[in-house]
Protein backbone atom coordinates (compact mmCIF):
# COMPACT_ATOMS: atom_id res chain seq x y z
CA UNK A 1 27.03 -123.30 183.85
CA UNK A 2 30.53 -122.90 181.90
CA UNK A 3 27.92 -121.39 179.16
CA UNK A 4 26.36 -118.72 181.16
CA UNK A 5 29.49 -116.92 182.75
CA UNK A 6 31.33 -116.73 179.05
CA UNK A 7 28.20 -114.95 177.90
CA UNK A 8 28.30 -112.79 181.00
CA UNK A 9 32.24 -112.33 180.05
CA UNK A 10 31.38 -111.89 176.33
CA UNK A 11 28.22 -109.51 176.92
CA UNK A 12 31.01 -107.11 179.55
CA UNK A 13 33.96 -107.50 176.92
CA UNK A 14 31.29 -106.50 174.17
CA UNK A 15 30.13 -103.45 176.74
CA UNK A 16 33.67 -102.74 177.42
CA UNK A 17 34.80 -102.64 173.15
CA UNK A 18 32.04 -100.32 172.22
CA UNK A 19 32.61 -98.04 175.26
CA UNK A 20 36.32 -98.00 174.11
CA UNK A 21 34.97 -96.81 170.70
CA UNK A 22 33.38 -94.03 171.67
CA UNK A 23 36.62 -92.44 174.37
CA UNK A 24 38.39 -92.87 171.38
CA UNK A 25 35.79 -91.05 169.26
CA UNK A 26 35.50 -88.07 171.78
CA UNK A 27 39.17 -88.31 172.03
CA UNK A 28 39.85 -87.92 168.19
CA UNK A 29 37.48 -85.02 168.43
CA UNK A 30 39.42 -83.34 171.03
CA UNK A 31 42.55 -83.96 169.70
CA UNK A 32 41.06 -82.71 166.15
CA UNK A 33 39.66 -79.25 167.92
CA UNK A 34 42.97 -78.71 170.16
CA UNK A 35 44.54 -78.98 166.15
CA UNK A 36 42.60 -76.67 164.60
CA UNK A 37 43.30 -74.42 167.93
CA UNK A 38 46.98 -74.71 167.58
CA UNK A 39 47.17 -73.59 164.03
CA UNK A 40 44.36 -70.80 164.70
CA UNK A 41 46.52 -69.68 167.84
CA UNK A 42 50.02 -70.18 165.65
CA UNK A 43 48.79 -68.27 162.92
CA UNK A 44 47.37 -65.19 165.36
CA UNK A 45 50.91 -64.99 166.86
CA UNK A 46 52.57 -64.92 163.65
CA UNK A 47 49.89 -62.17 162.44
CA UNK A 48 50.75 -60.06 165.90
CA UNK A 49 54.20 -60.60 165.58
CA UNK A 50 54.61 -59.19 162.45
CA UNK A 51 52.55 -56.18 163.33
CA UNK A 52 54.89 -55.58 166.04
CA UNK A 53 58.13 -56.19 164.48
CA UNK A 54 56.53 -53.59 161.69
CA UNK A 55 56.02 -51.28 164.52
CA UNK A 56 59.15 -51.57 166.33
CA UNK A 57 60.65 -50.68 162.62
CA UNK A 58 59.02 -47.63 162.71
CA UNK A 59 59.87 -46.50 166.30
CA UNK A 60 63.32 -47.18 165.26
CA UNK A 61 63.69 -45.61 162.13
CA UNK A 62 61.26 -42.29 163.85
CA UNK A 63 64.12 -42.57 166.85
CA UNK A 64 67.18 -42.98 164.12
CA UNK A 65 65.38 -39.47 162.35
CA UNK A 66 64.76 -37.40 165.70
CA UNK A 67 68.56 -38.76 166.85
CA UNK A 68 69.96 -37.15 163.11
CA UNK A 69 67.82 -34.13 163.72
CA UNK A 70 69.43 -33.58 167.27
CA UNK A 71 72.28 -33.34 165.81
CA UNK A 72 72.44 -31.80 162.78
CA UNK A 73 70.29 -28.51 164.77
CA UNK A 74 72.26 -26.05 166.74
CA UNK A 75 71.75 -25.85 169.93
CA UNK A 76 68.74 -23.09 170.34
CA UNK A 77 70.26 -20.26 172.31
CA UNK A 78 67.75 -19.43 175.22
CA UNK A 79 67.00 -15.16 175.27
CA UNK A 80 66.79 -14.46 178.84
CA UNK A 81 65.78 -10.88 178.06
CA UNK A 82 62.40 -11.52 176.33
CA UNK A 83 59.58 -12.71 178.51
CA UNK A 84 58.68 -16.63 178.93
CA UNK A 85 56.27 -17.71 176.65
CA UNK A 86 55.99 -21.32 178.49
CA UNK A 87 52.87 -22.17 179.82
CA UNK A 88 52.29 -21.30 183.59
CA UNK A 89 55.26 -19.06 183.62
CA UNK A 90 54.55 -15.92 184.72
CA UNK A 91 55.94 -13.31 182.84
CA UNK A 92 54.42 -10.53 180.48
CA UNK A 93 53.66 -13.15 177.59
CA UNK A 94 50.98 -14.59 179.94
CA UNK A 95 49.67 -10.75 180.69
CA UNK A 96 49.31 -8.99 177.84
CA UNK A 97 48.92 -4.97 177.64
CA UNK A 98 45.42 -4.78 177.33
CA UNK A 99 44.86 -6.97 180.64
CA UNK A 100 46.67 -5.70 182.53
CA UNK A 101 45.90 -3.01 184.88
CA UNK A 102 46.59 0.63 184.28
CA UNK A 103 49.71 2.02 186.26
CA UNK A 104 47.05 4.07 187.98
CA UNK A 105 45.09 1.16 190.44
CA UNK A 106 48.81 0.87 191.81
CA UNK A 107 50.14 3.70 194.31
CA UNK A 108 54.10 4.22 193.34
CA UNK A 109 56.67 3.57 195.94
CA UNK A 110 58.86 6.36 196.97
CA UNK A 111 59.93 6.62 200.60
CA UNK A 112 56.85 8.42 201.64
CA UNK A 113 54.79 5.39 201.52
CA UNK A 114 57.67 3.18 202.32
CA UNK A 115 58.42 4.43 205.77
CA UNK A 116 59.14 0.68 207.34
CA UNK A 117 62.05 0.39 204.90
CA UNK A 118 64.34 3.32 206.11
CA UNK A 119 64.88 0.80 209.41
CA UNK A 120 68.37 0.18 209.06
CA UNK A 121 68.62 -2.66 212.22
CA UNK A 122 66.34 -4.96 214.23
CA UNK A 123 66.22 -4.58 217.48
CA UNK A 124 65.92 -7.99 219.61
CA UNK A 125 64.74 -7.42 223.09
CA UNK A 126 67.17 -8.03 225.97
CA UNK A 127 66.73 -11.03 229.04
């Protein structure tokens, strides 16, 4: 009887070691993949960090020229008696002589045609 239950212990125990081999196997494997991850994924960020500390160089030294440039221009003077040449500004840049209508298709204003103007005072009307 003493027989039979230590071969019942021995066959679990013997169940129990070879199922304990193989977790460890899968675990070795995992741990070997999340490894080869780690130095994939540390060597990606080192790759991406130097392309943006490269970058951020060149922003800096493009900012350091425009910042030189600002000053070493003069200030542009602005001509406020030639037309705007900005987009969407109206102005005769935007309209030029050949578009634009003949002096003709517009009557011209004298006081004859103007006759509203020559009120001098509004009248409001009296409650």
């Amino acid at each position: 009887m003493g027989e039979g239950i230590s071969t019942r212990t021995q066959k679990e125990l013997a169940q129990l070691q070879q199922r304990h081999v193989e977790l460890s196997a899968k675990v070795d494997i995992g741990l070997n993949q999340l490894r080869s991850e780690k130095s994939l994924l540390k060597t990606e960020i080192q790759t991406k960090s130097e392309q943006l500390r490269s970058e951020i160089e060149k922003v800096s030294l493009d900012l350091k020229q425009f910042i030189v440039e600002c000053f070493q221009k003069p200030p542009a003077q602005i001509d406020l008696s030639s037309p705007s040449k900005a987009p969407g500004m109206l102005g005769a840049a935007n309209f030029p002589s050949t578009s634009m209508s003949s002096s003709d298709d517009f009557p011209k204003s004298n006081e004859n045609t103007r006759s509203y103007t020559k009120h001098l005072r509004i009248e409001y009307p009296h409650f």
